[in-house]
N, C-alpha and C. Protein backbone atom coordinates (compact mmCIF):
# COMPACT_ATOMS: atom_id res chain seq x y z
N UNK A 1 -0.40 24.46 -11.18
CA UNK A 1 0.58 23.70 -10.45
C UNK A 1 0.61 22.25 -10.95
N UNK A 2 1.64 21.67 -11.02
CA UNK A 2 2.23 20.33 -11.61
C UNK A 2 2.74 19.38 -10.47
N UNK A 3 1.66 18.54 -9.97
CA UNK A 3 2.28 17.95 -8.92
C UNK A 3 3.09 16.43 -9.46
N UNK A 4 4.82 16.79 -9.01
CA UNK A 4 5.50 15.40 -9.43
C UNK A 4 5.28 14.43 -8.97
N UNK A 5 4.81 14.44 -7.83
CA UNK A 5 5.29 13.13 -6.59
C UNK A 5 4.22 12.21 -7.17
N UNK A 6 4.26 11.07 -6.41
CA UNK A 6 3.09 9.86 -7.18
C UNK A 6 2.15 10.38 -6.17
N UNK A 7 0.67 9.88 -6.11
CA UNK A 7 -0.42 9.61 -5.83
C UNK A 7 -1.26 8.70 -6.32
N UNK A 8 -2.50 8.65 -5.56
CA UNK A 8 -3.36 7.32 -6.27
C UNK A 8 -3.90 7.52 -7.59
N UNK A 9 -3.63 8.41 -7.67
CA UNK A 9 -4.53 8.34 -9.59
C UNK A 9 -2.82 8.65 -10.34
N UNK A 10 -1.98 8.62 -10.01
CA UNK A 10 -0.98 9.27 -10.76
C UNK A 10 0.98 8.22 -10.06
N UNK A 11 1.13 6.81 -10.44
CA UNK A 11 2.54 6.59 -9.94
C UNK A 11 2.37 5.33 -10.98
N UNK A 12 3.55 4.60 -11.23
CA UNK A 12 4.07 3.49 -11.82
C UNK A 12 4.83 2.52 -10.79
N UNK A 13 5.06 1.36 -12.25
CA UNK A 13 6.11 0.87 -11.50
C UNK A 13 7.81 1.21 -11.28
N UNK A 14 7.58 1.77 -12.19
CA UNK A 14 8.97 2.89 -12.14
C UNK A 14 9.27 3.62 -11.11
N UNK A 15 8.52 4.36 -10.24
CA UNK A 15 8.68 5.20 -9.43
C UNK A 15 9.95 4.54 -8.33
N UNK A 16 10.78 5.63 -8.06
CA UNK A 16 11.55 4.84 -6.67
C UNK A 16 10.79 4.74 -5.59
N UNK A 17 9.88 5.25 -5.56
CA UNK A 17 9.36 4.86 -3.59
C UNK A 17 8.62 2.92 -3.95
N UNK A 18 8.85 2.90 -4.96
CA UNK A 18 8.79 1.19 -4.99
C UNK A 18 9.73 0.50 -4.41
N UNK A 19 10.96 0.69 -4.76
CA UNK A 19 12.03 0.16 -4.22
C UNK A 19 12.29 0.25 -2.71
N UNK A 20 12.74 -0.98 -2.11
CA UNK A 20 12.85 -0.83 -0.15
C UNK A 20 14.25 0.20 -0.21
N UNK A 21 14.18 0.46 1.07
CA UNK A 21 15.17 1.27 1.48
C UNK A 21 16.51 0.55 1.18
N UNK A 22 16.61 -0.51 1.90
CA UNK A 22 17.78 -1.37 1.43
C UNK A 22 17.74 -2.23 -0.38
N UNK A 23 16.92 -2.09 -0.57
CA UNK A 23 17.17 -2.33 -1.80
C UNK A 23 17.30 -3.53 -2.25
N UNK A 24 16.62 -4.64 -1.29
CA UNK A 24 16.71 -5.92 -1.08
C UNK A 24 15.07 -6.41 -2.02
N UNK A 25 14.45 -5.81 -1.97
CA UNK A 25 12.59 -5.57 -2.68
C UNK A 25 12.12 -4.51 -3.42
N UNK A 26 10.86 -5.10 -3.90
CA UNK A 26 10.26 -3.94 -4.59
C UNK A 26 8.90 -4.29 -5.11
N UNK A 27 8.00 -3.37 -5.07
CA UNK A 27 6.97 -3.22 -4.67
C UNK A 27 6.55 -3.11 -6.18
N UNK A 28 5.62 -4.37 -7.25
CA UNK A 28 5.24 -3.90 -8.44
C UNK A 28 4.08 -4.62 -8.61
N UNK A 29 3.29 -3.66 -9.45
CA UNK A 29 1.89 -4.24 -9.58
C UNK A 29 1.62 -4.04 -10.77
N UNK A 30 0.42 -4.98 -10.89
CA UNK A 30 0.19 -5.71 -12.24
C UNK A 30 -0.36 -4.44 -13.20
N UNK A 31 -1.20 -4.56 -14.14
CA UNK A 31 -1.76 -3.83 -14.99
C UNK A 31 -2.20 -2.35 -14.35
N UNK A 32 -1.76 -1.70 -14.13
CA UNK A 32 -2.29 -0.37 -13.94
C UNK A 32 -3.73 0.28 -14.19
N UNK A 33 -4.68 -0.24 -14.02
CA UNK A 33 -6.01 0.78 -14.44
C UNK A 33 -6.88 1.53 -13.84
N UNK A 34 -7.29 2.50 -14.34
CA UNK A 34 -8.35 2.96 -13.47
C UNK A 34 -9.74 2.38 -13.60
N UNK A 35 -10.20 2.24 -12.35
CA UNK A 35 -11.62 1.16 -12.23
C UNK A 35 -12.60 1.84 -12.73
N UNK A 36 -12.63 2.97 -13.09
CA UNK A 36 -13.76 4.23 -13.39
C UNK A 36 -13.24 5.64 -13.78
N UNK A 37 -13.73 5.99 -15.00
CA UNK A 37 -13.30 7.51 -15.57
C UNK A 37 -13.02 8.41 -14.60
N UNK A 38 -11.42 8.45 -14.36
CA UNK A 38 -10.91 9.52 -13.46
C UNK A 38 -10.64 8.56 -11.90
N UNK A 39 -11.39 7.85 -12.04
CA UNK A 39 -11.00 6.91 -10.63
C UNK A 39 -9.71 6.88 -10.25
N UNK A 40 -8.71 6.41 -9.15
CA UNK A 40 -7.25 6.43 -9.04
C UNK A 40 -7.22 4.67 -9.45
N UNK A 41 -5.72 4.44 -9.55
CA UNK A 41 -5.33 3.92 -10.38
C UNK A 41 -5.45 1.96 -9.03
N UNK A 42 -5.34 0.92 -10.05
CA UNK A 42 -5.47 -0.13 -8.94
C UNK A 42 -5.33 -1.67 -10.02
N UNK A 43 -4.51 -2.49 -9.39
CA UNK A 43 -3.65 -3.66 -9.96
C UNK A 43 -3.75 -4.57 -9.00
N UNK A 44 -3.20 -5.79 -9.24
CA UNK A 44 -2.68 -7.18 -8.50
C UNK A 44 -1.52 -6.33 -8.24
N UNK A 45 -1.36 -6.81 -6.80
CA UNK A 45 0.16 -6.66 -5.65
C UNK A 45 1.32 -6.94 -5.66
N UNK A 46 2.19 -7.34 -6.51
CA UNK A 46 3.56 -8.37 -6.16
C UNK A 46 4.80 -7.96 -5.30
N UNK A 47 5.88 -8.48 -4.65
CA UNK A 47 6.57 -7.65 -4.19
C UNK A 47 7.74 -9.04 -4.66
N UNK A 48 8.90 -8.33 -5.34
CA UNK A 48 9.88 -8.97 -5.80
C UNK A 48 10.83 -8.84 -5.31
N UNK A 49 11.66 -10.07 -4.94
CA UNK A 49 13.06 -9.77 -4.27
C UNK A 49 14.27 -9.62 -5.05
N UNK A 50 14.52 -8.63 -5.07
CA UNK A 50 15.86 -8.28 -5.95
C UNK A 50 17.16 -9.40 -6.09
N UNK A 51 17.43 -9.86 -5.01
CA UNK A 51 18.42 -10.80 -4.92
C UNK A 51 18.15 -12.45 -5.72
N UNK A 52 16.94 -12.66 -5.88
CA UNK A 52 16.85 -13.88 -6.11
C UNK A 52 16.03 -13.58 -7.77
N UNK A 53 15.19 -12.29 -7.68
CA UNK A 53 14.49 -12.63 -9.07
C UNK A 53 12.80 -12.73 -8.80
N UNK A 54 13.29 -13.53 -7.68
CA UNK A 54 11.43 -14.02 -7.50
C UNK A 54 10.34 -13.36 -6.95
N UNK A 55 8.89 -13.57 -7.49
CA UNK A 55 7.97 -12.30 -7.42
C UNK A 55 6.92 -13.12 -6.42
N UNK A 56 6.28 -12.63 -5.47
CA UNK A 56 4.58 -12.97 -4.59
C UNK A 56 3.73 -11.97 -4.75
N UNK A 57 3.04 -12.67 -5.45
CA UNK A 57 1.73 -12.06 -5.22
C UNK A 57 0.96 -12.05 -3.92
N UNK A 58 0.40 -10.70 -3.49
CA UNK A 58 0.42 -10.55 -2.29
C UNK A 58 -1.39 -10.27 -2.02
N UNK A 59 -1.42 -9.22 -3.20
CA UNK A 59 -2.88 -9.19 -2.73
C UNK A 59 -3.35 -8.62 -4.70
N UNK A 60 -4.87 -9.03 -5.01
CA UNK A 60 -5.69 -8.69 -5.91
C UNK A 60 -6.03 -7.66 -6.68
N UNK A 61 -6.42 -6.80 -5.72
CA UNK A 61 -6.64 -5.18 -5.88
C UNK A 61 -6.24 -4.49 -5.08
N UNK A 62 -5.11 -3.65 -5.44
CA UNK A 62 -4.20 -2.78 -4.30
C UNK A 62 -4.26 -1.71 -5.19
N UNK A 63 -4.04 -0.57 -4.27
CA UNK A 63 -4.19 0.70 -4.80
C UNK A 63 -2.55 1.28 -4.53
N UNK A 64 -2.01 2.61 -4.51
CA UNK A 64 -0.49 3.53 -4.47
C UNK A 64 -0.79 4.58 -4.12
N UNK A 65 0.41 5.08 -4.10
CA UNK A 65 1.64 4.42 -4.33
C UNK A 65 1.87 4.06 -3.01
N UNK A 66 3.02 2.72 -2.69
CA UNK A 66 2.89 2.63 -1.07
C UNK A 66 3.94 3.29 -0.84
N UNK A 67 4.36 3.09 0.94
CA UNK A 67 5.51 3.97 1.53
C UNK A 67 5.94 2.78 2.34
N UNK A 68 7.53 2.71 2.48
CA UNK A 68 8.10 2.03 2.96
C UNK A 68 8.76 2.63 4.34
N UNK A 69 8.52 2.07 5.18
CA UNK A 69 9.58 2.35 7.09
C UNK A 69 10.92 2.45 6.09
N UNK A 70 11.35 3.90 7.03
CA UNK A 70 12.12 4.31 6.56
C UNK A 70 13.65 3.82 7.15
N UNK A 71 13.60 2.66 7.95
CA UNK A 71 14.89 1.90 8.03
C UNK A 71 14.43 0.54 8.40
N UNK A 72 13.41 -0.19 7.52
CA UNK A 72 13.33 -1.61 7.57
C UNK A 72 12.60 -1.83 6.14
N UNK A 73 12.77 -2.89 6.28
CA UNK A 73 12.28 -3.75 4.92
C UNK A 73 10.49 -4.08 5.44
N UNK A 74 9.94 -3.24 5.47
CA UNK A 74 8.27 -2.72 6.00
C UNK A 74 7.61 -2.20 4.71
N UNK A 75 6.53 -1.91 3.95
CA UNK A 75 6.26 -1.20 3.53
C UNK A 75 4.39 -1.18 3.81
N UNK A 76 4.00 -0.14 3.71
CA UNK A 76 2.28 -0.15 3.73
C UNK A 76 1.46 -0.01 2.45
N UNK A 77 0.72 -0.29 1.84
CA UNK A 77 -0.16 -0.33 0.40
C UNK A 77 -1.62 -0.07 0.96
N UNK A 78 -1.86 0.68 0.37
CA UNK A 78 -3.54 0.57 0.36
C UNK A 78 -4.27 -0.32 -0.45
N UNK A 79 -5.12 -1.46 0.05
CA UNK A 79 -6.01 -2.03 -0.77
C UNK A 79 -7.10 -1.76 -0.71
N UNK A 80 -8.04 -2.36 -2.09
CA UNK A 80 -9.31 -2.24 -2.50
C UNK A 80 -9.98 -2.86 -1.36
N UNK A 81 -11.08 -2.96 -0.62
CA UNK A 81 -11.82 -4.01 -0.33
C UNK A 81 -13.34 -4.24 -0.29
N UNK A 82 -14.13 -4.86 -0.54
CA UNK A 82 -15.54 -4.93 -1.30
C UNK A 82 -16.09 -5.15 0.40
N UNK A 83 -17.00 -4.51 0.78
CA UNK A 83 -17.57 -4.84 2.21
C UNK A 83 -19.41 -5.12 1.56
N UNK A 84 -19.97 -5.65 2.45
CA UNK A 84 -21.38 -5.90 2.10
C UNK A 84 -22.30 -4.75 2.66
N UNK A 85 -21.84 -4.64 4.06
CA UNK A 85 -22.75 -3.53 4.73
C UNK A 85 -22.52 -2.06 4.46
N UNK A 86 -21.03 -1.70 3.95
CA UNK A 86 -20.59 -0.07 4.22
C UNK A 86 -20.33 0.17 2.82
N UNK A 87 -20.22 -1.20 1.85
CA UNK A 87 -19.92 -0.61 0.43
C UNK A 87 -18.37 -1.04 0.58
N UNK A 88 -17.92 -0.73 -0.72
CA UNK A 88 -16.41 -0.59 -0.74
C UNK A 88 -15.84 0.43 -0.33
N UNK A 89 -14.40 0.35 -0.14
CA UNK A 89 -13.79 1.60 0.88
C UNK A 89 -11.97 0.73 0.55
N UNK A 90 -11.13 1.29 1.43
CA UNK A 90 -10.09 0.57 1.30
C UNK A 90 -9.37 0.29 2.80
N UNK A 91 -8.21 -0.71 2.98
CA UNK A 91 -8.01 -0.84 4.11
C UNK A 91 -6.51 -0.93 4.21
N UNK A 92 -5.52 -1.06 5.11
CA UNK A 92 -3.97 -0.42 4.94
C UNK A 92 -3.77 -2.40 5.44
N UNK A 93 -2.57 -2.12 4.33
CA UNK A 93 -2.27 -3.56 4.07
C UNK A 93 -0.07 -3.22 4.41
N UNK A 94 0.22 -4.01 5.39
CA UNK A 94 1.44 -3.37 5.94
C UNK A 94 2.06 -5.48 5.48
N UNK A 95 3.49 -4.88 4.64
CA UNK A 95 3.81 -6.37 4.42
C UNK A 95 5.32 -5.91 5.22
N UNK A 96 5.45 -7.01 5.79
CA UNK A 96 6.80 -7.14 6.79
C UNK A 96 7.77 -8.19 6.17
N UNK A 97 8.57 -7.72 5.17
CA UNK A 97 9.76 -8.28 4.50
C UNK A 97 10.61 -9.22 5.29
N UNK A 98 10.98 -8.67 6.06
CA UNK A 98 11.94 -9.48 7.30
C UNK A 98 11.32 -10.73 8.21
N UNK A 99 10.17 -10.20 8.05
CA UNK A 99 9.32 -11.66 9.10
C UNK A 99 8.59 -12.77 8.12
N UNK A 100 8.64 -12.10 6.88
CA UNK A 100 7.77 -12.64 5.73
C UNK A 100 6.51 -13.21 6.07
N UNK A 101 5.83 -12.11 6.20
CA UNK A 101 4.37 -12.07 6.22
C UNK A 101 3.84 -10.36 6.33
N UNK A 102 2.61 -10.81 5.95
CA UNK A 102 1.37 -9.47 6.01
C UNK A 102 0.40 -9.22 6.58
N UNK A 103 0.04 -8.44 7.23
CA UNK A 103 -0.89 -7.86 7.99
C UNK A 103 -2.23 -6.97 7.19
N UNK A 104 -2.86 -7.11 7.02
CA UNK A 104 -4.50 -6.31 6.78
C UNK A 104 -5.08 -5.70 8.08
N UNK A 105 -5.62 -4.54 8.06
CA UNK A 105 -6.04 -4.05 9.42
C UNK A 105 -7.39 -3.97 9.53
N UNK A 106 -8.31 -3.86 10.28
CA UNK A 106 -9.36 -3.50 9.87
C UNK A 106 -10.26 -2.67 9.90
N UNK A 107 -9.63 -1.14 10.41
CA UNK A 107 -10.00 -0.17 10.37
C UNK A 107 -10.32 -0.05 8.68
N UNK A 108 -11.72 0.60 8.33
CA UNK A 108 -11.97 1.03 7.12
C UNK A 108 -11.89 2.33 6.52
N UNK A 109 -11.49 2.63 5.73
CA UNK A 109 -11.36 3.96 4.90
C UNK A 109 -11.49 4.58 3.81
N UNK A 110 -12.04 5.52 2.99
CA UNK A 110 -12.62 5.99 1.78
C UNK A 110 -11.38 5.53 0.39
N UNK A 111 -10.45 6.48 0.57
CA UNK A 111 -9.43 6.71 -0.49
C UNK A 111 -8.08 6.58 0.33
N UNK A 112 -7.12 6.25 0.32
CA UNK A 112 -5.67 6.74 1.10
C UNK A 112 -4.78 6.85 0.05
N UNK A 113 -4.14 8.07 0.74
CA UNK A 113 -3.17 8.67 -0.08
C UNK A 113 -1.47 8.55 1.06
N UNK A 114 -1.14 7.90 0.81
CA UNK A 114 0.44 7.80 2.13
C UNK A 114 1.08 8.43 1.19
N UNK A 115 1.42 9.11 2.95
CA UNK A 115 2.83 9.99 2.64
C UNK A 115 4.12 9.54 3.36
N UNK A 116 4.00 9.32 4.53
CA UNK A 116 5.39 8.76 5.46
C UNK A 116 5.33 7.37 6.38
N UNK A 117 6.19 6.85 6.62
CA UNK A 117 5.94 5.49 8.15
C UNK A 117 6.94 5.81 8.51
N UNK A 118 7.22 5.80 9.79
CA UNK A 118 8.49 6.21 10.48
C UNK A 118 7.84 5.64 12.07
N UNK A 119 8.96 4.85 12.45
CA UNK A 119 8.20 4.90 14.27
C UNK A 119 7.08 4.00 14.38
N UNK A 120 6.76 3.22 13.33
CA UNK A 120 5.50 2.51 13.71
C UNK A 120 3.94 3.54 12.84
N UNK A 121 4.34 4.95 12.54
CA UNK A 121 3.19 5.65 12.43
C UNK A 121 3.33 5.89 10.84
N UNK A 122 1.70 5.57 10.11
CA UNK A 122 1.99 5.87 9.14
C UNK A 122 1.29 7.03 8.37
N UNK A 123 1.39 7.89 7.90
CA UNK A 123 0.98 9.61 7.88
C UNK A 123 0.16 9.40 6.15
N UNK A 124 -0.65 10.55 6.32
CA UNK A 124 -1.14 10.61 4.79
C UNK A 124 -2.62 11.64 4.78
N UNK A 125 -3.85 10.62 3.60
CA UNK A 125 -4.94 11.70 3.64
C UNK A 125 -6.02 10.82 3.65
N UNK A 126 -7.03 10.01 4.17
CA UNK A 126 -7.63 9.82 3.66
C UNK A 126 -9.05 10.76 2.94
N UNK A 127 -9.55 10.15 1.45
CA UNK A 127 -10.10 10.96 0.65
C UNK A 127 -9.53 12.34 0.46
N UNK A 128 -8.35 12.13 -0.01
CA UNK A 128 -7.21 13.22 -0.52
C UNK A 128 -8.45 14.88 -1.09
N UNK A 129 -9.03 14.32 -1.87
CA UNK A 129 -10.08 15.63 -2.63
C UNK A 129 -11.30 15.45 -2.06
N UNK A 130 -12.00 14.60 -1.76
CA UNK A 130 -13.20 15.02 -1.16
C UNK A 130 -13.66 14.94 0.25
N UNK A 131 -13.20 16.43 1.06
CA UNK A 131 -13.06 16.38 2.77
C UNK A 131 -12.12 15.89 3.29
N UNK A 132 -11.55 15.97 2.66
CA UNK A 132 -10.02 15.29 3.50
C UNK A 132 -9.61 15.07 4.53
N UNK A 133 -9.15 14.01 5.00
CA UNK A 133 -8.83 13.59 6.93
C UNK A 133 -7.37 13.64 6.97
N UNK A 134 -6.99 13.97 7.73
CA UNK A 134 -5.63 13.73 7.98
C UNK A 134 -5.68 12.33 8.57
N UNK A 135 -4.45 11.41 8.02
CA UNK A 135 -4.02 10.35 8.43
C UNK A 135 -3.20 10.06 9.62
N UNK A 136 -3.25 9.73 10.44
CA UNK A 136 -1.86 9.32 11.51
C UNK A 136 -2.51 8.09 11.98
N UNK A 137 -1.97 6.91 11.28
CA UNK A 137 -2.48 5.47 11.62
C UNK A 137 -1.51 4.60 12.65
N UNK A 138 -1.50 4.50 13.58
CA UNK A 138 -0.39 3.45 14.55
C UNK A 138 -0.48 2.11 14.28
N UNK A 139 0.51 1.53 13.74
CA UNK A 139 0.06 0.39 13.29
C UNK A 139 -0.03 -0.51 14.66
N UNK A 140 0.82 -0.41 15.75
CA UNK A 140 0.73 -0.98 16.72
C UNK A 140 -0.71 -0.85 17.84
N UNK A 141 -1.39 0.26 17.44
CA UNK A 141 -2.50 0.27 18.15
C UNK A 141 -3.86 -0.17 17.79
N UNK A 142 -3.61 -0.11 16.47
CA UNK A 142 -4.98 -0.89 15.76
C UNK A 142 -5.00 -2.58 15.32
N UNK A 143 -6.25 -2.75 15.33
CA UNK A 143 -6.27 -4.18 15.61
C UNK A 143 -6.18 -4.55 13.56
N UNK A 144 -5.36 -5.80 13.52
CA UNK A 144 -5.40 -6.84 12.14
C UNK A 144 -6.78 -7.34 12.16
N UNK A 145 -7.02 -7.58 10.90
CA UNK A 145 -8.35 -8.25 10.32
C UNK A 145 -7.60 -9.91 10.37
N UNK A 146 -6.26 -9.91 9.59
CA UNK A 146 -5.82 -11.17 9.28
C UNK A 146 -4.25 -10.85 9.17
N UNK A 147 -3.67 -12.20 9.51
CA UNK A 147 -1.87 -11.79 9.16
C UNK A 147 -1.92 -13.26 8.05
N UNK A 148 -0.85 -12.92 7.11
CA UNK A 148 -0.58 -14.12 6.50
C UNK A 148 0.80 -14.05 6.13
N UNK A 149 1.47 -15.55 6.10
CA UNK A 149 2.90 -15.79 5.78
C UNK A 149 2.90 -15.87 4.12
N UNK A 150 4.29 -15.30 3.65
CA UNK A 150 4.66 -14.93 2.34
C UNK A 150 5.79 -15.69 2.55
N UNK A 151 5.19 -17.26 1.24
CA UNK A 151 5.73 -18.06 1.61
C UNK A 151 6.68 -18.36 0.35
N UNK A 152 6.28 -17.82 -1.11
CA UNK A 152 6.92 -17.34 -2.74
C UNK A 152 8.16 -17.63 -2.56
N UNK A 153 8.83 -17.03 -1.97
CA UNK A 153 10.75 -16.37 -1.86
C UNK A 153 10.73 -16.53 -0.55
């Protein structure tokens, strides 16, 4: 079996689920590499506004492919994040186009693999291949680590 769709070891910047629904942004990240033989794939963050040209860098090490609310200028990314006590793991990084700013949460997690946001809820796997969890994250019920204004464009 040949799976098309993106995932974390497998999307570009090419892919359309980069692009917002409205078509006002887009979601591109820097150098593509994998951090470790076979590892999934992980870059610097930018999100560019189509209308003007101009790019923010948003976050360092972000992982894919993200998923965008499927009728707002929302999208969620998984980032890298280095912890001292639990090790590294990653954490769901939700940037809000329209309010211009971003949210980090701080629930922690192995690998994430998104599949949908709709409603506030955002669906997926965490550790897609090894034991796999089903995802159903509320963004409204879990608490932010940090919000910051995206101030670029």
């Amino acid at each position: 079996m040949i799976n098309l769709l993106p995932d974390p070891w497998n999307f570009s910047n090419d892919d359309i689920c980069m692009l917002s629904p409205s078509g006002k942004y887009k979601i591109e990240y820097g150098n593509l590499t994998e951090f470790g033989q076979g590892s999934p794939l992980q870059a610097a963050l930018y999100v560019k506004n189509m209308e003007t040209g101009k790019k923010a860098k948003i976050f360092e090490l972000a992982g894919g492919p993200p998923v965008w609310n499927n009728n707002k200028d929302i999208v969620a990314v998984p980032v890298w994040w280095r912890g001292c006590l639990y090790g590294n793991g990653q954490k769901l990084l939700l940037i809000n186009l329209e309010s211009k700013e971003f949210v980090i949460f701080k629930k922690r997690f192995r690998l994430l693999d998104l599949k949908t946001y709709a409603g506030g809820i955002i669906t997926g796997f965490d550790s897609p291949l090894h034991k796999p969890k089903a995802l159903n994250f509320d963004t409204m019920a879990n608490k932010a680590l940090f919000k910051k204004a995206i101030n670029q464009f």
